[in-house]
N, C-alpha and C. Protein backbone atom coordinates (compact mmCIF):
# COMPACT_ATOMS: atom_id res chain seq x y z
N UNK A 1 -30.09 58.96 -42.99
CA UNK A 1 -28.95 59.48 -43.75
C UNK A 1 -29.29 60.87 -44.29
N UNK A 2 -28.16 61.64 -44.09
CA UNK A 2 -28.29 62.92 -44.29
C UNK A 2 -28.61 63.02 -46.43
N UNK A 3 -29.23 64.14 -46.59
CA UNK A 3 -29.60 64.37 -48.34
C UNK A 3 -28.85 65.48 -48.48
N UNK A 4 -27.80 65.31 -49.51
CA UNK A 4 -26.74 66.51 -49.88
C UNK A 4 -27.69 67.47 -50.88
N UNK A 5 -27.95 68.60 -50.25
CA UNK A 5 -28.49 69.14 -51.06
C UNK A 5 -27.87 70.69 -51.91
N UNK A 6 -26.74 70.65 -52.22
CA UNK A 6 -25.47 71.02 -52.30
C UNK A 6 -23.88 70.92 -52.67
N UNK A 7 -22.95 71.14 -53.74
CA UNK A 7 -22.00 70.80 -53.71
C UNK A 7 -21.46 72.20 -54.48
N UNK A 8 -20.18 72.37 -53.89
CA UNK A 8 -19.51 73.70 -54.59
C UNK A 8 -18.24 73.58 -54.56
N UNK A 9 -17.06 74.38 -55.58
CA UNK A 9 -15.90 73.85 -55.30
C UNK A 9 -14.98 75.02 -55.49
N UNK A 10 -14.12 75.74 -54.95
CA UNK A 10 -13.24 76.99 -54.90
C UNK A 10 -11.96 76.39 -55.26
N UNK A 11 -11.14 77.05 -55.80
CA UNK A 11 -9.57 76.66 -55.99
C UNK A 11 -8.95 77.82 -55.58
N UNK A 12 -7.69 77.56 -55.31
CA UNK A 12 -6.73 78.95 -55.14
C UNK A 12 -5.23 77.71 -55.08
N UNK A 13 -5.27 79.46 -56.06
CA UNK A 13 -3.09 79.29 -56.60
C UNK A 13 -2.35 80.52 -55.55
N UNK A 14 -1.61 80.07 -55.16
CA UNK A 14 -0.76 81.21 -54.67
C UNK A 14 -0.96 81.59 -53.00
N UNK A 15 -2.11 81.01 -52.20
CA UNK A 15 -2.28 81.38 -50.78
C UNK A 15 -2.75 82.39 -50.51
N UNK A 16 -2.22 83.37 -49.88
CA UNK A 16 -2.50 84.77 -49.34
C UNK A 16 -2.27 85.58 -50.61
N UNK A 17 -1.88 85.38 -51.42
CA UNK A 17 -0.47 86.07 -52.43
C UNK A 17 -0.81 85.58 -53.63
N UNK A 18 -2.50 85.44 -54.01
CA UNK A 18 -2.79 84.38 -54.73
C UNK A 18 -4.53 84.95 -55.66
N UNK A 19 -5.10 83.48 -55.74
CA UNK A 19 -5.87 84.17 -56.57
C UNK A 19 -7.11 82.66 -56.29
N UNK A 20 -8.25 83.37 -56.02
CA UNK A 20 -9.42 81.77 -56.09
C UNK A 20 -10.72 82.50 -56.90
N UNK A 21 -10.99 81.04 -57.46
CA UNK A 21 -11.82 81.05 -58.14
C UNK A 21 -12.88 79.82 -58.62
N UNK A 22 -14.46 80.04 -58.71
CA UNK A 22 -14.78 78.89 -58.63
C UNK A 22 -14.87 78.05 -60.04
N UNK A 23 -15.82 77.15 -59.94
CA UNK A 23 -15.33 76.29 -61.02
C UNK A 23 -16.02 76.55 -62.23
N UNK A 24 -17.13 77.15 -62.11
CA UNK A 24 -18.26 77.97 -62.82
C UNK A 24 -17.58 79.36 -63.71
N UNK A 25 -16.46 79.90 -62.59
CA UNK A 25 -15.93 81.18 -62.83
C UNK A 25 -17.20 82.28 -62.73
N UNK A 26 -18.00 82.31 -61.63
CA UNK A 26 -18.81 83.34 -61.01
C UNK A 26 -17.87 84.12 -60.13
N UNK A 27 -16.93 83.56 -59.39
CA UNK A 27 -16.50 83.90 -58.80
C UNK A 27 -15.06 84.11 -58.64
N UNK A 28 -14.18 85.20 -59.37
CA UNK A 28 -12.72 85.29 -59.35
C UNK A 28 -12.28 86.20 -58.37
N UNK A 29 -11.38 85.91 -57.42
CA UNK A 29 -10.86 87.01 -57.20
C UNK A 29 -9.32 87.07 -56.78
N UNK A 30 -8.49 88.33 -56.93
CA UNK A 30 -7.23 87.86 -55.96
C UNK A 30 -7.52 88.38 -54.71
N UNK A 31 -6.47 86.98 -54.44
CA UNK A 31 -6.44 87.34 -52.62
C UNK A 31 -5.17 87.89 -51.88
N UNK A 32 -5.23 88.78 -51.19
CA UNK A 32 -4.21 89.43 -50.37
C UNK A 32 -4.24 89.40 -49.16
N UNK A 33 -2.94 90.43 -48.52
CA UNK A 33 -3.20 90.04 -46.39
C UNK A 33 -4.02 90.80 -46.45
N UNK A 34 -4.67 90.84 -45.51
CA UNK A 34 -5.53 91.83 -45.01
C UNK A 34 -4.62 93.37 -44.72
N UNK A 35 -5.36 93.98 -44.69
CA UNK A 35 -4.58 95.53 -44.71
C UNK A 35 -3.75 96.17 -45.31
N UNK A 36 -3.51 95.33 -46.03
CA UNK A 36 -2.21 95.30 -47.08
C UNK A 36 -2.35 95.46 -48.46
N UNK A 37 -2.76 94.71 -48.99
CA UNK A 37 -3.31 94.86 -50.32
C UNK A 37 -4.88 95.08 -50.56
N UNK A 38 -4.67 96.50 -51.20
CA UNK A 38 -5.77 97.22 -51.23
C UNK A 38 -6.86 96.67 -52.31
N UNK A 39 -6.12 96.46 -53.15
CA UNK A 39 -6.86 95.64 -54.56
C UNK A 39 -7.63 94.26 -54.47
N UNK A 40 -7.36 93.50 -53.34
CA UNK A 40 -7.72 92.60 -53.23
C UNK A 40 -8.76 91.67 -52.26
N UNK A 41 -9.82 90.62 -52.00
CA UNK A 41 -9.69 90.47 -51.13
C UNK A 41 -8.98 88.82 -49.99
N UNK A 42 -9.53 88.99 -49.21
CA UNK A 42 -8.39 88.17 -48.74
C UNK A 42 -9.49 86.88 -47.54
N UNK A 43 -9.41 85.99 -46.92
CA UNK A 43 -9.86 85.00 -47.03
C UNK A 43 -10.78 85.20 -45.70
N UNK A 44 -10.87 86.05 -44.86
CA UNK A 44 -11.21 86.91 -43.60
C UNK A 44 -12.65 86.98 -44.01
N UNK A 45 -12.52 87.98 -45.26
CA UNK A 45 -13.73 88.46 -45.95
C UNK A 45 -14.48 87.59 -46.69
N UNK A 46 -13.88 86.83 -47.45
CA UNK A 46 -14.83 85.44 -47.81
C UNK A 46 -15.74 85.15 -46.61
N UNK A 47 -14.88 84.60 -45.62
CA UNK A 47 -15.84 83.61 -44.55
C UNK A 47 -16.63 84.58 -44.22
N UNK A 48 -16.38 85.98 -43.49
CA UNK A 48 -17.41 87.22 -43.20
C UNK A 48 -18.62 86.80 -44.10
N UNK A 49 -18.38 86.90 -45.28
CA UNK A 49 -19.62 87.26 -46.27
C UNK A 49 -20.38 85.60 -46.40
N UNK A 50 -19.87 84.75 -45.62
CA UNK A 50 -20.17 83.23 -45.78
C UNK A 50 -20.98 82.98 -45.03
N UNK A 51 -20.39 83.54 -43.59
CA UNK A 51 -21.08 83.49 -42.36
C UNK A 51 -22.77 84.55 -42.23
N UNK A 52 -21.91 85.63 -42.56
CA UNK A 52 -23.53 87.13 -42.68
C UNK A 52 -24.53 85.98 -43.27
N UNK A 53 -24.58 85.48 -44.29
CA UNK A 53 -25.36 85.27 -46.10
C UNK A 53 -25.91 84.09 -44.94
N UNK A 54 -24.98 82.58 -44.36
CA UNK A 54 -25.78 81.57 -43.80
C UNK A 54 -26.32 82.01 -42.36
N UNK A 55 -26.23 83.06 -41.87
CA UNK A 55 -26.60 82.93 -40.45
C UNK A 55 -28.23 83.89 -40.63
N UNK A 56 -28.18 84.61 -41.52
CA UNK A 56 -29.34 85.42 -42.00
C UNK A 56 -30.44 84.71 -42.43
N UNK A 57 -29.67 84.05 -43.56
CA UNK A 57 -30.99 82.62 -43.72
C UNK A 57 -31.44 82.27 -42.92
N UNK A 58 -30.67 81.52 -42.23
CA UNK A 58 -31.42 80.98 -40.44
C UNK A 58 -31.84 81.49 -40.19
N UNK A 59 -31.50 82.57 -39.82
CA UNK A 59 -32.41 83.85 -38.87
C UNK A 59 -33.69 83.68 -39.63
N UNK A 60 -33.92 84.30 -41.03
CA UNK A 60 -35.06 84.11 -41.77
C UNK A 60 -35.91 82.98 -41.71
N UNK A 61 -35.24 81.84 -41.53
CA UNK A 61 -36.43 80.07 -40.91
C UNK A 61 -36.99 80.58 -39.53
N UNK A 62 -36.02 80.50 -38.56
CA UNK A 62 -36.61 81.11 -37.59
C UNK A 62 -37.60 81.65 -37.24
N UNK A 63 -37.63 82.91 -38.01
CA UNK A 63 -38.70 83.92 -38.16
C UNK A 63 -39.76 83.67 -38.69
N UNK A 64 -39.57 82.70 -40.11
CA UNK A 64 -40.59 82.07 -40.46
C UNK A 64 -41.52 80.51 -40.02
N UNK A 65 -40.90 80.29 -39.49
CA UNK A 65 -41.13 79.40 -38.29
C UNK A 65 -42.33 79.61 -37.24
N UNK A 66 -41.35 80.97 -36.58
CA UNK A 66 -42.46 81.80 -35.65
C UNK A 66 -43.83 82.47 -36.06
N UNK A 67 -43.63 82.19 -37.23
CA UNK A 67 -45.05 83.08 -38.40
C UNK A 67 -45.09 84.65 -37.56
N UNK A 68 -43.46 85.02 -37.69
CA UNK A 68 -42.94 86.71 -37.84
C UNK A 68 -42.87 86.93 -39.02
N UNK A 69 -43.35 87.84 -39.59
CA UNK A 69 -43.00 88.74 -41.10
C UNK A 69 -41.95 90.05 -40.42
N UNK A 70 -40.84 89.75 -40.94
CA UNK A 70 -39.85 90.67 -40.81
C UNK A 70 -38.50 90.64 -41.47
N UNK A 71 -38.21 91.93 -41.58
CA UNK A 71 -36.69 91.91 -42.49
C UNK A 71 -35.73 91.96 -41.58
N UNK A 72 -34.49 90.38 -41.52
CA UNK A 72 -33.63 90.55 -40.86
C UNK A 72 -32.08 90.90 -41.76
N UNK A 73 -31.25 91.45 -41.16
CA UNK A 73 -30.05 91.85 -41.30
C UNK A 73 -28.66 91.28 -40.60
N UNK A 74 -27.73 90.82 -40.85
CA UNK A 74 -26.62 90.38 -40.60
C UNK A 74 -25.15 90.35 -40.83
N UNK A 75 -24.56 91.21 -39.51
CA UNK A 75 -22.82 91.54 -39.80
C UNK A 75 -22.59 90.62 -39.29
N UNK A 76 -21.47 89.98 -40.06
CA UNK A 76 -20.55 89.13 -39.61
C UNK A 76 -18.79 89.74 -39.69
N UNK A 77 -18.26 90.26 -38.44
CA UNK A 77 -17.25 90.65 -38.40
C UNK A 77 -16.03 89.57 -37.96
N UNK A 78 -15.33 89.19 -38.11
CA UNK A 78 -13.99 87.99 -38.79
C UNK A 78 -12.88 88.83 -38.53
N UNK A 79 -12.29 88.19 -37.25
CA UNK A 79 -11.02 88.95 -36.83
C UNK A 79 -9.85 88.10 -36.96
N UNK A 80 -8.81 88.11 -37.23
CA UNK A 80 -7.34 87.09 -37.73
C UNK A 80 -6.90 87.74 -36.24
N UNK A 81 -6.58 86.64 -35.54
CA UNK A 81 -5.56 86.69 -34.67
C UNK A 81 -4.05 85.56 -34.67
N UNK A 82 -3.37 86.36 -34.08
CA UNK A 82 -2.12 85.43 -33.77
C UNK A 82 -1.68 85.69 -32.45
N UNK A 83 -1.16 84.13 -32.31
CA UNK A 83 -0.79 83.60 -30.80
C UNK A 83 1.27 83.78 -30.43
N UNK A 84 1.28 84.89 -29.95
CA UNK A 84 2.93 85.44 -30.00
C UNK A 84 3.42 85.95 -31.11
N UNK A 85 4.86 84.86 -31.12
CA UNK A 85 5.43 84.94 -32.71
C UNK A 85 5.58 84.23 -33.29
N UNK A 86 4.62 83.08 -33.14
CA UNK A 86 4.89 81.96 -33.81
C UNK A 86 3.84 82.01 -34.93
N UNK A 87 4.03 80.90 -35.87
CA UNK A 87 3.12 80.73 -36.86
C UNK A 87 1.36 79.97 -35.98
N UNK A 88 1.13 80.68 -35.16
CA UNK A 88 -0.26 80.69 -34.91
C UNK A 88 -1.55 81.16 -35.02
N UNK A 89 -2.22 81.30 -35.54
CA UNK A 89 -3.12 82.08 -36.26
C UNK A 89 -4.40 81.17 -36.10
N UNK A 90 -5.64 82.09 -35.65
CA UNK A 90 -6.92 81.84 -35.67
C UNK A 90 -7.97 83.42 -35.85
N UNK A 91 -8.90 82.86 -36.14
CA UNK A 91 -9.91 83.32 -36.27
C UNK A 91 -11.17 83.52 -34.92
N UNK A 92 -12.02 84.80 -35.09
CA UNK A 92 -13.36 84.77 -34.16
C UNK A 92 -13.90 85.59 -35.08
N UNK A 93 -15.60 85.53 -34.51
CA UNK A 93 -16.54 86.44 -35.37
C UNK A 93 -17.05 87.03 -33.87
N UNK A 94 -17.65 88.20 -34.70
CA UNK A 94 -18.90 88.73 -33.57
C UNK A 94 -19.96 88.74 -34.60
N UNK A 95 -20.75 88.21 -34.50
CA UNK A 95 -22.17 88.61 -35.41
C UNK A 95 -23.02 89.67 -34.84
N UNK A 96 -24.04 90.10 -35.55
CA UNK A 96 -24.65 91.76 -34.80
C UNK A 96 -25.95 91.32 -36.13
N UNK A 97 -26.92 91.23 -35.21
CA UNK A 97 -28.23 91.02 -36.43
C UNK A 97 -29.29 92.00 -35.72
N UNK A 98 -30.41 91.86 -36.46
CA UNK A 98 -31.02 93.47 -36.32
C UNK A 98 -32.52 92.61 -37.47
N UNK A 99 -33.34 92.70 -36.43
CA UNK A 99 -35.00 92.44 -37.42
C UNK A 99 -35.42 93.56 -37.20
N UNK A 100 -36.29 94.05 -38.31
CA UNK A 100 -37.09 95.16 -38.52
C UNK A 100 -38.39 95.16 -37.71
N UNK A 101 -38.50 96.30 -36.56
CA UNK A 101 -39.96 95.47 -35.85
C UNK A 101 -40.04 95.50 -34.67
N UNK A 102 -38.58 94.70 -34.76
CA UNK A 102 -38.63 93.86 -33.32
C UNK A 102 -37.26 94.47 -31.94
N UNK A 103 -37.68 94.27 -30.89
CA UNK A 103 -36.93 95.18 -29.96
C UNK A 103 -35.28 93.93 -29.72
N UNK A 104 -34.88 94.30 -28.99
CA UNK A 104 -33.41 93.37 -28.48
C UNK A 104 -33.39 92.36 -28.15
N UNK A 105 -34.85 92.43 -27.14
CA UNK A 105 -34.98 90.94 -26.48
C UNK A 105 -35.14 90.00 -27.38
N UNK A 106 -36.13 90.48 -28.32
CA UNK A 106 -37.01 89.18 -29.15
C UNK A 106 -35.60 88.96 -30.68
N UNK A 107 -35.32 89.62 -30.97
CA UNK A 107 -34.14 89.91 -31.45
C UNK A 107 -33.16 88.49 -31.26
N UNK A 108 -32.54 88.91 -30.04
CA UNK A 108 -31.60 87.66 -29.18
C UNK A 108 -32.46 86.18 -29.30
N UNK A 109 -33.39 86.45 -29.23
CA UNK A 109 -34.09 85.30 -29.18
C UNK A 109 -34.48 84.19 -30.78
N UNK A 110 -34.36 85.11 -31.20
CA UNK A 110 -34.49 84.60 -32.56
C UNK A 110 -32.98 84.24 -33.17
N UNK A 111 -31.71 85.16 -32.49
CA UNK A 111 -31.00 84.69 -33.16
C UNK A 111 -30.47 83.57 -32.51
N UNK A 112 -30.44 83.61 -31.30
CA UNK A 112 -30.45 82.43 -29.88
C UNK A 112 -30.67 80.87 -31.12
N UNK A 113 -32.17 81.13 -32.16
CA UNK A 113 -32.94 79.81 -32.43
C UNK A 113 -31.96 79.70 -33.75
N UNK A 114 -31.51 80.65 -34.71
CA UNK A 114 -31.05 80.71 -35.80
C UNK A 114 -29.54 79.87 -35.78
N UNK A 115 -28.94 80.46 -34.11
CA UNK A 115 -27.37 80.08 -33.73
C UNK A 115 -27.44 77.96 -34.25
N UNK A 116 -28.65 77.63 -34.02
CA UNK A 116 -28.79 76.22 -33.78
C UNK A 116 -29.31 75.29 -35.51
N UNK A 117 -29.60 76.38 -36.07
CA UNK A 117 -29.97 76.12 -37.97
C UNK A 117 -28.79 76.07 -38.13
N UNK A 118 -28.11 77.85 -38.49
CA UNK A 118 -27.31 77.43 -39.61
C UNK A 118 -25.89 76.68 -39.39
N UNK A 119 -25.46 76.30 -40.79
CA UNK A 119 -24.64 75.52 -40.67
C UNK A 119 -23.09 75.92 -40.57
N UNK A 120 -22.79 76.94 -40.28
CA UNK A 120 -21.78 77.67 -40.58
C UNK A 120 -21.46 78.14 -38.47
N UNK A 121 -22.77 78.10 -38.00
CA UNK A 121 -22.70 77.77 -36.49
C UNK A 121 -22.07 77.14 -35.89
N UNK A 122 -22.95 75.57 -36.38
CA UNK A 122 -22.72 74.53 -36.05
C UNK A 122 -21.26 73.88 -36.47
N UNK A 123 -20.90 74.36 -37.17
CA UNK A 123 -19.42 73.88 -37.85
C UNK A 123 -18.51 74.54 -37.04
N UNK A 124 -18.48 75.80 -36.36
CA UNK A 124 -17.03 75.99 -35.62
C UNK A 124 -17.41 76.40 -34.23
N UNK A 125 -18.69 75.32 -34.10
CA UNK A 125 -19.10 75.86 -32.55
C UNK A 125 -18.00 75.07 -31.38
N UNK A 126 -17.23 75.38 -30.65
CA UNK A 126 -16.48 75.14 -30.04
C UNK A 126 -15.37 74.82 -30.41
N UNK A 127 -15.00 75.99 -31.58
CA UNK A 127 -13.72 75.42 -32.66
C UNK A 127 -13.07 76.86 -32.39
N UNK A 128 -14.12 77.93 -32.56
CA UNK A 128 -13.80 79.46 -32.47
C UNK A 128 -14.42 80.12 -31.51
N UNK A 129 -14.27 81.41 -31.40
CA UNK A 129 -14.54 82.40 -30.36
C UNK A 129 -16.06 82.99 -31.16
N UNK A 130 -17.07 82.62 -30.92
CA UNK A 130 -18.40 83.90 -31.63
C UNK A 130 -19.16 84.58 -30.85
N UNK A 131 -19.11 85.63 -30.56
CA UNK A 131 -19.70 86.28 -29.85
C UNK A 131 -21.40 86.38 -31.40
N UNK A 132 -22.63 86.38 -29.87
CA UNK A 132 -23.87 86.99 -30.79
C UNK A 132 -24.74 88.17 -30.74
N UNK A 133 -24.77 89.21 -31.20
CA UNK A 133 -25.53 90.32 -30.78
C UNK A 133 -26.24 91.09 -31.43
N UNK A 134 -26.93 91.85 -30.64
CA UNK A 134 -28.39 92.23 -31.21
C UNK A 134 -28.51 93.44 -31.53
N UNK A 135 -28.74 94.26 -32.51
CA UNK A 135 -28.49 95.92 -32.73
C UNK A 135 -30.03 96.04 -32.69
């Protein structure tokens, strides 16, 4: 049996057009469409900054794993698509990670091991589009 080592909880009033915040109140913000409202951000950028933060960690086991000492880095770019004109809408990422050190190959390879840790992978692996790549 799996050990929860973890629990967190977000609310939001209002949707796109709206406002979340957690339960702690570390975290307020309003949310808007993307491109649109400048003041705000909007739910694209959450997961971006969800995905970068868990896939980096991994990367970092990985590395430490391999008994590599190195500083890794991680974009997570989060694109909103829609399907015609209907109310269809999904999501893809491209991730782009980058260790200090280390060339492309070994790079890919590490994030190749990281793709299989974190949990943010494993959760929309064959749900979404992710491209993985190596700067």
């Amino acid at each position: 049996m799996a050990k929860k080592l973890y629990t967190t909880t977000m609310t939001n009033k209002g949707g796109r057009a709206g406002e979340v915040w957690s339960n702690d109140h570390k975290w307020d913000f309003k949310i808007g469409t993307p491109g649109v409202d400048k003041d705000s951000t909007n739910p694209e950028q959450l997961f971006a900054a969800g995905f970068a933060s868990c896939f980096n960690g991994a990367l970092d086991i990985a590395l430490q794993q391999a008994g590599v000492s190195a500083e890794p880095t991680v974009r997570a770019k989060v694109s909103l698509y829609q399907e015609g004109n209907e109310p269809d809408f999904h999501i893809g990422v491209d991730l782009f990670g980058h260790i200090d050190g280390l060339d492309e190959a070994e790079t890919k390879k590490y994030m190749a091991i990281a793709e299989t840790i974190c949990p943010y992978a494993k959760a929309t692996r064959g749900n979404i589009e992710i491209t993985v790549n190596a700067e």
